[in-house]
Every structure is written in C-alpha cells, then in structure tokens.
N, C-alpha and C. Protein backbone atom coordinates (compact mmCIF):
# COMPACT_ATOMS: atom_id res chain seq x y z
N UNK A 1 89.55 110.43 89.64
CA UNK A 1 90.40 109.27 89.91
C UNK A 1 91.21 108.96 88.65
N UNK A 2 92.67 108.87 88.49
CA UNK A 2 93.24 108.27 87.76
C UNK A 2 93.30 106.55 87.21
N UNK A 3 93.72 106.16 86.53
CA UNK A 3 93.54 104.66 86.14
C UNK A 3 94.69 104.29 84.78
N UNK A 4 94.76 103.41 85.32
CA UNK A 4 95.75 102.27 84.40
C UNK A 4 95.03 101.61 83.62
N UNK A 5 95.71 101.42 82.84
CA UNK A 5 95.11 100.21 81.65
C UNK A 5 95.68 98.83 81.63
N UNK A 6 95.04 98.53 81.68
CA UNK A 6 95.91 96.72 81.63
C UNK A 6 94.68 96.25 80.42
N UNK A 7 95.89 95.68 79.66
CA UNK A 7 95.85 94.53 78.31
C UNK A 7 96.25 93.18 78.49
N UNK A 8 95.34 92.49 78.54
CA UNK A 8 95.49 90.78 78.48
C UNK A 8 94.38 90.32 77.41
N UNK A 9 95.63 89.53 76.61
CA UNK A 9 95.22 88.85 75.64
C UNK A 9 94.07 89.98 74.60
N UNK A 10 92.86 89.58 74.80
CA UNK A 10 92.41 91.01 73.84
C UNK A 10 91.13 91.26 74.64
N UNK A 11 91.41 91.67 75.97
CA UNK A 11 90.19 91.97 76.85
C UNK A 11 91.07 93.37 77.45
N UNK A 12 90.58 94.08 77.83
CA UNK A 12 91.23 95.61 78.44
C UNK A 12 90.09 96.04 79.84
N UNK A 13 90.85 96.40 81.11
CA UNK A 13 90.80 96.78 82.22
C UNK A 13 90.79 98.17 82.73
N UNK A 14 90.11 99.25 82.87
CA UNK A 14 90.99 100.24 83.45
C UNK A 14 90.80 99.83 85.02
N UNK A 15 92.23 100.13 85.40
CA UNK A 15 92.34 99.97 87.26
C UNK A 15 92.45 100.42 87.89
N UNK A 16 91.56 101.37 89.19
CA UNK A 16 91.69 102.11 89.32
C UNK A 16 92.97 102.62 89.86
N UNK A 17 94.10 103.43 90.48
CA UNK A 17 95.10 103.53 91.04
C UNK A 17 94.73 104.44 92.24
N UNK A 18 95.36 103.43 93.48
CA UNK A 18 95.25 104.05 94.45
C UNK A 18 95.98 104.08 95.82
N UNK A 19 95.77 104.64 96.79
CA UNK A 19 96.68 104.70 97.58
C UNK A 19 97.29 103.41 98.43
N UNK A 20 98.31 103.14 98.74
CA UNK A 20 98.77 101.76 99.41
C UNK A 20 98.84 102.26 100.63
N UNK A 21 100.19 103.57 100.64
CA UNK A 21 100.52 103.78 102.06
C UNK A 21 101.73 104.74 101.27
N UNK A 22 101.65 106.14 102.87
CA UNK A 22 102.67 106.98 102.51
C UNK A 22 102.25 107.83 100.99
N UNK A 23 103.58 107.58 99.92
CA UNK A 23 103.11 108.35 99.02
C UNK A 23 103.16 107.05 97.56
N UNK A 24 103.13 106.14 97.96
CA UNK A 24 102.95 104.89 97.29
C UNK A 24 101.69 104.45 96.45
N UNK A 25 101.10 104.78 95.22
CA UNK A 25 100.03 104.39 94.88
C UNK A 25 100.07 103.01 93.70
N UNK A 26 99.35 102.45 94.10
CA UNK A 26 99.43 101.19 92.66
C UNK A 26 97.91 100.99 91.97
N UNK A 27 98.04 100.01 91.04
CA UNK A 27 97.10 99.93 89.92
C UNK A 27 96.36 98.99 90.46
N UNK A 28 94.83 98.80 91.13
CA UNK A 28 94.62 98.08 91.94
C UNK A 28 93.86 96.80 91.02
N UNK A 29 93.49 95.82 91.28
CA UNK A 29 93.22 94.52 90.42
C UNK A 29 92.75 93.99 91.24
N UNK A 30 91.17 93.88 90.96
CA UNK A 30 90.48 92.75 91.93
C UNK A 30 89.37 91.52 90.80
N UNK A 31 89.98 90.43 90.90
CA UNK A 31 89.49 89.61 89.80
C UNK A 31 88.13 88.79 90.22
N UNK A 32 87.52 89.45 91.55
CA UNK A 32 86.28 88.85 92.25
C UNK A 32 85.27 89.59 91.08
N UNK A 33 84.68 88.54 90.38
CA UNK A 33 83.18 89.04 89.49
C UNK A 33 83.45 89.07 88.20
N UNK A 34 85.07 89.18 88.32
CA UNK A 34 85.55 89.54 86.71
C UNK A 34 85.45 88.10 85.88
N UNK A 35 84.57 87.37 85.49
CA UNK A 35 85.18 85.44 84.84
C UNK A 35 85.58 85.83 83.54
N UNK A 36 85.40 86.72 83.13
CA UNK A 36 86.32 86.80 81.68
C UNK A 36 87.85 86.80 82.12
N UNK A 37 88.06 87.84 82.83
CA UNK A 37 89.49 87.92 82.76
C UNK A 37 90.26 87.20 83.79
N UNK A 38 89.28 86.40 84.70
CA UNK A 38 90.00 84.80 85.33
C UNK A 38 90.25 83.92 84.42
N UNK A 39 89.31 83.79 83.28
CA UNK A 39 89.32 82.65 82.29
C UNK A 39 91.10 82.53 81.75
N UNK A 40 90.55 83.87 81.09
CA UNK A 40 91.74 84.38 80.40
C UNK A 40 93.39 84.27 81.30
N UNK A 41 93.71 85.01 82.33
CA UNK A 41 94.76 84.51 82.91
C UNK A 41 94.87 83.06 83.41
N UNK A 42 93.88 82.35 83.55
CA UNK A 42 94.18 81.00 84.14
C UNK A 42 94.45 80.22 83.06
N UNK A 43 94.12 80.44 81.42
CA UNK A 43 94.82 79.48 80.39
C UNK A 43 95.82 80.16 80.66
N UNK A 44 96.26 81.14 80.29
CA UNK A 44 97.92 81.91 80.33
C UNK A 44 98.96 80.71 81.50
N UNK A 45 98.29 81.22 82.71
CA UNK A 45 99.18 80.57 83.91
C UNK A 45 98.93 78.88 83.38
N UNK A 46 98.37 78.05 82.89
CA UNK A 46 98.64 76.80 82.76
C UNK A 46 99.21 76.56 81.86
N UNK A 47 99.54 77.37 80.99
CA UNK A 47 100.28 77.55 79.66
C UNK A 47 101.74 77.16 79.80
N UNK A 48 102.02 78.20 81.23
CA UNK A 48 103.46 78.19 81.52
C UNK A 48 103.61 77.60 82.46
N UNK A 49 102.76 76.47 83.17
CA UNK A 49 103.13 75.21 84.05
C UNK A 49 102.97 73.75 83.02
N UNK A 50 103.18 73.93 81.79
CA UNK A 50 102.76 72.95 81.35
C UNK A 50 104.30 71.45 81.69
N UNK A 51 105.44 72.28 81.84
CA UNK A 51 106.24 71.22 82.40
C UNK A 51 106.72 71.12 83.70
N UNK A 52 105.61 71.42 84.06
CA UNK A 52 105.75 70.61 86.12
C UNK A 52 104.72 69.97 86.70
N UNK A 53 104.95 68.82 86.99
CA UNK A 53 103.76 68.32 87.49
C UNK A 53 103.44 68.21 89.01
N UNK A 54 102.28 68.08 89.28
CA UNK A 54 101.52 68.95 90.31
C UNK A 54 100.14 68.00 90.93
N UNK A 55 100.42 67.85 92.01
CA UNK A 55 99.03 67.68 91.94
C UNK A 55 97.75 68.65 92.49
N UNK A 56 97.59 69.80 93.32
CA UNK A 56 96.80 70.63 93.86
C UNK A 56 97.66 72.37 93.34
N UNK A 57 96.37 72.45 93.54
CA UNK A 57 96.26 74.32 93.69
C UNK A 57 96.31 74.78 95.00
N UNK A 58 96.99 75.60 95.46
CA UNK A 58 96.58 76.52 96.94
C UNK A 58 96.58 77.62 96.74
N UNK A 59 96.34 78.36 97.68
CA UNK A 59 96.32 79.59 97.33
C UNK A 59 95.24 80.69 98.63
N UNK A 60 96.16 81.76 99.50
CA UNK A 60 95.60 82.55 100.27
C UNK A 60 93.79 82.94 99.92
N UNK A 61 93.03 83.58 100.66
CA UNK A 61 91.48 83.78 100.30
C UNK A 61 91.69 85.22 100.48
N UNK A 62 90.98 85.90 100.24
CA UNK A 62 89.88 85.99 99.00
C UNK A 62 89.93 85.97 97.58
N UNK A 63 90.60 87.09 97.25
CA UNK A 63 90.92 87.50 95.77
C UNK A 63 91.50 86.68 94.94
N UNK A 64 92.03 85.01 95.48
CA UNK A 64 92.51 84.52 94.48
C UNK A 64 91.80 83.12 94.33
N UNK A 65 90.62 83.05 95.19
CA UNK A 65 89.70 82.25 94.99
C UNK A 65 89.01 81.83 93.22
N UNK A 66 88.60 83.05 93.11
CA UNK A 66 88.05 82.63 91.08
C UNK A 66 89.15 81.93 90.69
N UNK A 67 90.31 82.55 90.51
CA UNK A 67 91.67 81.89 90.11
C UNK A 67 91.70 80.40 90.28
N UNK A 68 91.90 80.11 91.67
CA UNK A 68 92.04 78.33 91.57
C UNK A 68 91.27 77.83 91.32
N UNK A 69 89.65 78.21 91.34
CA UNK A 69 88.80 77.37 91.06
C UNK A 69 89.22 77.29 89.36
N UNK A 70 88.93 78.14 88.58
CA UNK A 70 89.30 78.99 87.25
C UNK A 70 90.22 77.36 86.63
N UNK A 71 91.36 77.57 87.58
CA UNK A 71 92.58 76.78 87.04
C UNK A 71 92.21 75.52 87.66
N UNK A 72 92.05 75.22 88.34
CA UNK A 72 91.55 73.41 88.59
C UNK A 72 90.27 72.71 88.07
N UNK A 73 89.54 73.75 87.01
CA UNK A 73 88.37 73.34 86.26
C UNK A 73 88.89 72.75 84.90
N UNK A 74 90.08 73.75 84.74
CA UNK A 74 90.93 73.60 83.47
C UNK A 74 91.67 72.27 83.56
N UNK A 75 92.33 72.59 84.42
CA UNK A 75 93.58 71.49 84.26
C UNK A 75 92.75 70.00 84.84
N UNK A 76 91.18 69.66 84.80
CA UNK A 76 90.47 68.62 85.33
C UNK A 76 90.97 68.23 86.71
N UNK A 77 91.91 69.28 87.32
CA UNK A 77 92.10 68.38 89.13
C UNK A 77 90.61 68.99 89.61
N UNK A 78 89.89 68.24 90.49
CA UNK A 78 88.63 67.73 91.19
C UNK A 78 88.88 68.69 92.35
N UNK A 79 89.98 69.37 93.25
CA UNK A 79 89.88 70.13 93.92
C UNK A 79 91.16 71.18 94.14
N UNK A 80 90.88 72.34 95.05
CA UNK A 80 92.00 73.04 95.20
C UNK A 80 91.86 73.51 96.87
N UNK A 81 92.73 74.02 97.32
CA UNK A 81 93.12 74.02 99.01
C UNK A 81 93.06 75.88 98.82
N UNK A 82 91.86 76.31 99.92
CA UNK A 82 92.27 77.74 100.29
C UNK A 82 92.66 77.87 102.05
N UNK A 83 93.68 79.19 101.83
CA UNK A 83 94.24 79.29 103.18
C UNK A 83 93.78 80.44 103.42
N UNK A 84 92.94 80.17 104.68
CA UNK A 84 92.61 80.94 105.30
C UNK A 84 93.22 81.84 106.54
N UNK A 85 92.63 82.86 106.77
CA UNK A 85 93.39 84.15 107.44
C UNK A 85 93.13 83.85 108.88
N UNK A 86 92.14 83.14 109.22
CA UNK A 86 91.21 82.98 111.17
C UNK A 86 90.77 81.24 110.63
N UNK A 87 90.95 80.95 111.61
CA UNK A 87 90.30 79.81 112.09
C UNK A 87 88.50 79.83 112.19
N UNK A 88 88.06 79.05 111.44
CA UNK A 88 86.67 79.03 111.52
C UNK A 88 85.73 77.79 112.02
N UNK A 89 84.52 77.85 112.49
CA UNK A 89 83.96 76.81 113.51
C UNK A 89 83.84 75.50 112.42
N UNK A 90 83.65 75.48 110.85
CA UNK A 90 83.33 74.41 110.33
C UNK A 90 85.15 73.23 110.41
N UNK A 91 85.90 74.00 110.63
CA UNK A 91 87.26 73.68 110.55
C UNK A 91 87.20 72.39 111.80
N UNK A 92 88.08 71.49 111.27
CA UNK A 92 88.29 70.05 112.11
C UNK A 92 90.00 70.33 112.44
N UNK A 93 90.34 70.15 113.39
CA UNK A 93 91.87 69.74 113.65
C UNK A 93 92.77 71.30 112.83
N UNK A 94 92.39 72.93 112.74
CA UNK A 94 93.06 72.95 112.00
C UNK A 94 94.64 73.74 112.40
N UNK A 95 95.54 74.11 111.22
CA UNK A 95 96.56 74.13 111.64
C UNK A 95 96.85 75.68 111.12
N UNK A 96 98.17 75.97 111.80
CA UNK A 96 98.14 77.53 111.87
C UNK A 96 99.42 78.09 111.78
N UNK A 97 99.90 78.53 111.09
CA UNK A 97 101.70 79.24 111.35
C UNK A 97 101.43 79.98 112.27
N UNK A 98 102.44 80.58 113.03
CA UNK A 98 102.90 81.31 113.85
C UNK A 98 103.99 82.52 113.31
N UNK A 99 103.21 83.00 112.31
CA UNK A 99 103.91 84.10 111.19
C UNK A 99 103.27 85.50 111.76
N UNK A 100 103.68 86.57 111.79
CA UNK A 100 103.08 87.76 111.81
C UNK A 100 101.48 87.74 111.63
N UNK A 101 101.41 87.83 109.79
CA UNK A 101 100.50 87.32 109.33
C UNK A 101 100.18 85.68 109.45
N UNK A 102 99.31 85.16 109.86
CA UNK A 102 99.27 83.63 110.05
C UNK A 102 97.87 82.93 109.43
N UNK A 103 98.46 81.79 108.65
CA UNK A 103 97.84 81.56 107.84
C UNK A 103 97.17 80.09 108.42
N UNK A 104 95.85 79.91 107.86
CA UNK A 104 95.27 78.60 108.74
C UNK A 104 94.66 77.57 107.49
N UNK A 105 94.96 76.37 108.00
CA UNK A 105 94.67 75.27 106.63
C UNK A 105 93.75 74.09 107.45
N UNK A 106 92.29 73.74 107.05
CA UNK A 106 91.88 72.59 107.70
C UNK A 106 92.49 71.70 107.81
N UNK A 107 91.87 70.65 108.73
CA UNK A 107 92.84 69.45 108.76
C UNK A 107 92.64 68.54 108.01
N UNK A 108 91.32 68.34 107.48
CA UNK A 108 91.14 67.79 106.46
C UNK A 108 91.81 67.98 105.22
N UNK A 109 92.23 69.26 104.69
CA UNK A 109 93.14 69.65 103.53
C UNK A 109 94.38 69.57 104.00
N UNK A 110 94.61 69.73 104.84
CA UNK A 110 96.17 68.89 105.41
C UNK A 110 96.26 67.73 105.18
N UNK A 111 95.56 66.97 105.38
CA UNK A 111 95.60 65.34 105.11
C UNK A 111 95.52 64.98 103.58
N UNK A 112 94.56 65.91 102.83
CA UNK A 112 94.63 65.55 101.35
C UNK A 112 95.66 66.01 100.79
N UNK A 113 96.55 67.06 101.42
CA UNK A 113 97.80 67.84 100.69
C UNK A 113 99.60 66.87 101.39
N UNK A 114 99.04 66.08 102.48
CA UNK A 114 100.38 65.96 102.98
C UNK A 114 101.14 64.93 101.73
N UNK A 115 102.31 65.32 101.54
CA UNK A 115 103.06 64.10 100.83
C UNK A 115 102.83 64.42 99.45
N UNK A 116 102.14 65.44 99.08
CA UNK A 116 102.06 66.10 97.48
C UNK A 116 102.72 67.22 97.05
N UNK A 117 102.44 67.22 96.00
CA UNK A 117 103.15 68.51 95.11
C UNK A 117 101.73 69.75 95.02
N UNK A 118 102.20 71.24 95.37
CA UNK A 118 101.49 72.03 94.49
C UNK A 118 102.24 72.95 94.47
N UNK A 119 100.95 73.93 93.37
CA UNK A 119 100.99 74.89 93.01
C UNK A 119 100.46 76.26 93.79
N UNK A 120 101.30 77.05 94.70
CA UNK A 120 100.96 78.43 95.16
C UNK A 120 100.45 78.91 93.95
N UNK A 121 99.41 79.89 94.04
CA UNK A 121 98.67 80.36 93.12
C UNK A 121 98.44 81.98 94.11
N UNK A 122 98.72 82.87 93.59
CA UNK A 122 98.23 84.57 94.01
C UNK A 122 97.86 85.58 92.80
N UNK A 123 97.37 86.59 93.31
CA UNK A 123 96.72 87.75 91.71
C UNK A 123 97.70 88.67 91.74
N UNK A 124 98.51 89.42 92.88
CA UNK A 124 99.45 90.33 92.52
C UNK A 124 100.42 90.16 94.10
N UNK A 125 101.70 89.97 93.51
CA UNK A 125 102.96 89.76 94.59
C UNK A 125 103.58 90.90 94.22
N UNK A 126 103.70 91.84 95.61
CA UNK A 126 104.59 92.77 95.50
C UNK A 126 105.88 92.46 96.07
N UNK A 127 105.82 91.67 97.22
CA UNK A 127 106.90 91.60 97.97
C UNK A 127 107.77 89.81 98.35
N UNK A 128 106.23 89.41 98.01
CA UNK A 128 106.29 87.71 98.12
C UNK A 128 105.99 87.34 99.95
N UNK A 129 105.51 88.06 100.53
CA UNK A 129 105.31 87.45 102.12
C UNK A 129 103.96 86.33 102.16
N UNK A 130 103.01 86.90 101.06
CA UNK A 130 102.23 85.70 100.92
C UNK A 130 102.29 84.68 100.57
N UNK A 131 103.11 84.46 99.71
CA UNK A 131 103.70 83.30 98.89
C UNK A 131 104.42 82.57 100.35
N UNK A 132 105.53 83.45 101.09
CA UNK A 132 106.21 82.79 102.22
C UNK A 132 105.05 82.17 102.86
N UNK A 133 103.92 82.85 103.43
CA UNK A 133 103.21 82.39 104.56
C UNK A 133 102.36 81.13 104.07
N UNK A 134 102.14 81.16 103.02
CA UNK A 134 101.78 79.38 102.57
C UNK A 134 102.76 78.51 102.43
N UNK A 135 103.70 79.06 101.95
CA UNK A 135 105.03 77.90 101.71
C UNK A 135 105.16 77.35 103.30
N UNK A 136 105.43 78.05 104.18
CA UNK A 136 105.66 77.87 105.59
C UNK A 136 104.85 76.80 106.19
N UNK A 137 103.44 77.29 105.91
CA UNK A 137 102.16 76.14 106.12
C UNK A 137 102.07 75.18 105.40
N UNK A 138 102.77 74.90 104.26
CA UNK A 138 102.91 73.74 103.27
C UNK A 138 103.98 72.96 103.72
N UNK A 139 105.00 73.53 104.42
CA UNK A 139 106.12 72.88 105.45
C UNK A 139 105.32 72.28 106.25
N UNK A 140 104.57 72.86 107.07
CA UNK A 140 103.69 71.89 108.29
C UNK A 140 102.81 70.80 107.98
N UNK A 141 102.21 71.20 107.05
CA UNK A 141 102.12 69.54 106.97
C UNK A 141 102.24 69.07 105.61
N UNK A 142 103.75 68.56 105.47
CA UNK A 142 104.43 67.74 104.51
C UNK A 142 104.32 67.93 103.41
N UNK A 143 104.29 69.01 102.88
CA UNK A 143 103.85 69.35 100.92
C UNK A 143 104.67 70.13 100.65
N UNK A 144 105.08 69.33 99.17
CA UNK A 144 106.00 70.18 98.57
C UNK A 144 105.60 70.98 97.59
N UNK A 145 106.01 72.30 97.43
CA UNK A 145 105.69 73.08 96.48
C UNK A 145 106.90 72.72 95.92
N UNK A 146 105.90 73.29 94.31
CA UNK A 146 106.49 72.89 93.14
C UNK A 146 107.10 73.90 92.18
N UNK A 147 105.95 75.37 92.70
CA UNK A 147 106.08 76.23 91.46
C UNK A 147 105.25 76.81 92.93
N UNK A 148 105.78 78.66 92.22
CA UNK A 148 104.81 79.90 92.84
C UNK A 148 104.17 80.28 91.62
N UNK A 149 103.07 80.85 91.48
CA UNK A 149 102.80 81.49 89.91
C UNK A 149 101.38 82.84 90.71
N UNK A 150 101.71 83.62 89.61
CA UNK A 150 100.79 84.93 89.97
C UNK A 150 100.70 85.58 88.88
N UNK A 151 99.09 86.31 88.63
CA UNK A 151 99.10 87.25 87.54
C UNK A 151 100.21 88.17 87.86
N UNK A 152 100.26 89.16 88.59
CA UNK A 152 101.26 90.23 88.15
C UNK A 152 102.00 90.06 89.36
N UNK A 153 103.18 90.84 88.92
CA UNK A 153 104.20 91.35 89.77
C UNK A 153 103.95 92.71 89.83
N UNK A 154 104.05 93.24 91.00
CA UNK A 154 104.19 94.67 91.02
C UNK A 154 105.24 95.63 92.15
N UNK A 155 105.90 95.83 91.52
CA UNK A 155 106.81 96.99 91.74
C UNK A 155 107.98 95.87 92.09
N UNK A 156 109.32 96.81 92.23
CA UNK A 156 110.93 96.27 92.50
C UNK A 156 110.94 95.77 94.20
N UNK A 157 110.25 94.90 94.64
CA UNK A 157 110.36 94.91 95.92
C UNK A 157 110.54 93.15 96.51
N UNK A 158 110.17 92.74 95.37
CA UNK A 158 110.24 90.93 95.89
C UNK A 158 111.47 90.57 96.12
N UNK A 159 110.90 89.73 96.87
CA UNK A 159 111.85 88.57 97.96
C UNK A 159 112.60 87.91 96.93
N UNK A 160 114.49 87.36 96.75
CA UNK A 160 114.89 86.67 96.24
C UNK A 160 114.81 85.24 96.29
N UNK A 161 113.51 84.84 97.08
CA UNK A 161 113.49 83.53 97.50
C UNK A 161 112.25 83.58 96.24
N UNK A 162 112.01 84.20 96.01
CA UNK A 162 110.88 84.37 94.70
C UNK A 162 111.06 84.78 93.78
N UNK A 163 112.42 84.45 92.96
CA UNK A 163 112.55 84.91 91.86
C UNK A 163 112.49 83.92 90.42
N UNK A 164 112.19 82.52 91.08
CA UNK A 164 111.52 81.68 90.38
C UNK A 164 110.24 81.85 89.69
N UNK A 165 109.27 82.78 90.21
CA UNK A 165 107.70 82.73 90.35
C UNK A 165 107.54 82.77 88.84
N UNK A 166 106.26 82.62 88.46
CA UNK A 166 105.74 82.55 87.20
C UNK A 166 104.74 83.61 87.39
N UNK A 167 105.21 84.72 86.69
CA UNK A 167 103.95 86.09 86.39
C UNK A 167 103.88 85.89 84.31
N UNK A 168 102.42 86.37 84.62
CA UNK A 168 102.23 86.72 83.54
C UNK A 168 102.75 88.32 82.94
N UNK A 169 102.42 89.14 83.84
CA UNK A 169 102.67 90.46 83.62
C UNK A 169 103.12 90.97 84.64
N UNK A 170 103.46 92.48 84.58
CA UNK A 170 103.89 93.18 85.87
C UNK A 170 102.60 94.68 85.69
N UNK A 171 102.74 94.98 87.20
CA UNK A 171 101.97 96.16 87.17
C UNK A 171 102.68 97.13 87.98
N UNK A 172 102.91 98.34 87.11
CA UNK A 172 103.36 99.70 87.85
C UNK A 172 103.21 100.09 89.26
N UNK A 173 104.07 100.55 89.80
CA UNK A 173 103.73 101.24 90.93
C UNK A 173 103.64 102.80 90.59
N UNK A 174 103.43 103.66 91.73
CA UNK A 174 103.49 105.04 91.09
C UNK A 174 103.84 106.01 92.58
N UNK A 175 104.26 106.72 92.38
CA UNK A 175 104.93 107.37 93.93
C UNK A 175 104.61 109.22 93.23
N UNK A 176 104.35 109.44 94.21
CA UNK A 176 103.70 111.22 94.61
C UNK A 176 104.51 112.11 95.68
C-alpha cells in the first residue's frame, strides 16, 4: 500500500491512499481515535474563526464528530448539533431535506439552532455537497450560517458557493 504524509503542526500521519472510484485515488484521513490530531486541528480551525461570532457547531456524522466536540470544549460553547444521515427512534419531531443525499436534524436541535448563527464544521471537502446538504437543513429551520470551515480540501473540484470555506490544509488527489 502506498501512503501520504501529512504534517500538522509537529505531529505526522502516514495516510493511507486509496481508491475513491474509477482511476481516482486520494489520501484517506479518518480522525475517529486520533485526539492528538483533533486537538491539534481544532486550535488551528478556532484560530481562524477568531473574528466571527457564532453561536453553535454543526456538522454531518460520523467522522467529524471528535471535531465538534474537540472545538466546542475549546471555544467553552456547552453544545454542538450533529446531522444525521436516517432518522432514528430516539428523534422527536425530526426534520429532513429532500436532497439526493438527505440530511436529518432532531427537533429538539432545531429548536435550539432556530434564529442562530453557526459554524458548518467537516474533515475533508472535495466537492462541497456536504457542506450544501447542511446549509439546506440550516435553511429549514431558521439558522444562519456564518462560516464553512474544514481540515482539508482535497482536489480541484469544489463548488463556487464554497470558496469562502476555511481549510487548514489541502490534500492531494492522485489519478492512475
């Protein structure tokens, strides 16, 4: 197996690289288990939100779960909102885009998010459809995003509706 190296701050990664689709391979990054190197990118990313204010974290599940928790321990906010992929039985009232991919938010975190500001939070945007499919659900019930932010960018393929985002780094793609 081949592998990438990724350097943050003074901790080092090899990742493995692997297939996406077709002849498309990338540097893969999964920050579930890793708390050093959540620590580490989540001062980075609050570093460079330090002039927008905000009140919540969101952010799609799984992989970017350490992350918000990571960053709402830091920045002392008391909670953060995950969006989930299915509707689940503990869920009250909840709500759902009607996106390809469709993203689902309790109703209870609807009610604590309506009429606020956050922060989209993801680990690697290639294209930005995730970023869309929360923004979309942050339309439904009444929240304004403030900022997108993500460890990496990877490869030439994002959405110009995301060229605001806040990356720390970028990660290679690689084609065969």
């Amino acid at each position: 197996m081949n592998y990438y190296t990724l350097k943050i701050g003074n901790i080092t990664r090899k990742l493995p690289i692997v297939f996406l689709r077709n002849n498309l391979r990338i540097a893969s990054v999964n920050l579930l288990g890793d708390t050093e190197l959540v620590e580490i990118i989540a001062k980075k990313l609050l570093n460079k939100l330090k002039q927008i204010d905000f009140d919540y974290f969101v952010g799609p599940e799984v992989k970017v779960v350490p992350l918000l928790h990571e960053l709402s321990r830091l920045s002392k906010n008391n909670r953060y909102v995950v969006c989930r992929k299915n509707i689940h039985g503990y869920m009250v009232s909840p709500i759902k885009t009607n996106l390809k991919s469709p993203l689902v938010i309790n109703g209870s975190d609807a009610e604590l998010l309506k009429g606020k500001r956050v922060v989209i939070v993801d680990d690697v945007v290639t294209t930005g459809s995730t970023f869309y499919s929360v923004e979309k659900l942050m339309e439904l019930v009444n929240t304004k995003v403030v900022a997108k932010i993500a460890v990496f960018k990877q490869g030439d393929n994002l959405h110009p509706s995301n060229k605001n985002t806040i990356f720390i780094s970028s990660l290679p793609t690689f084609t065969s």
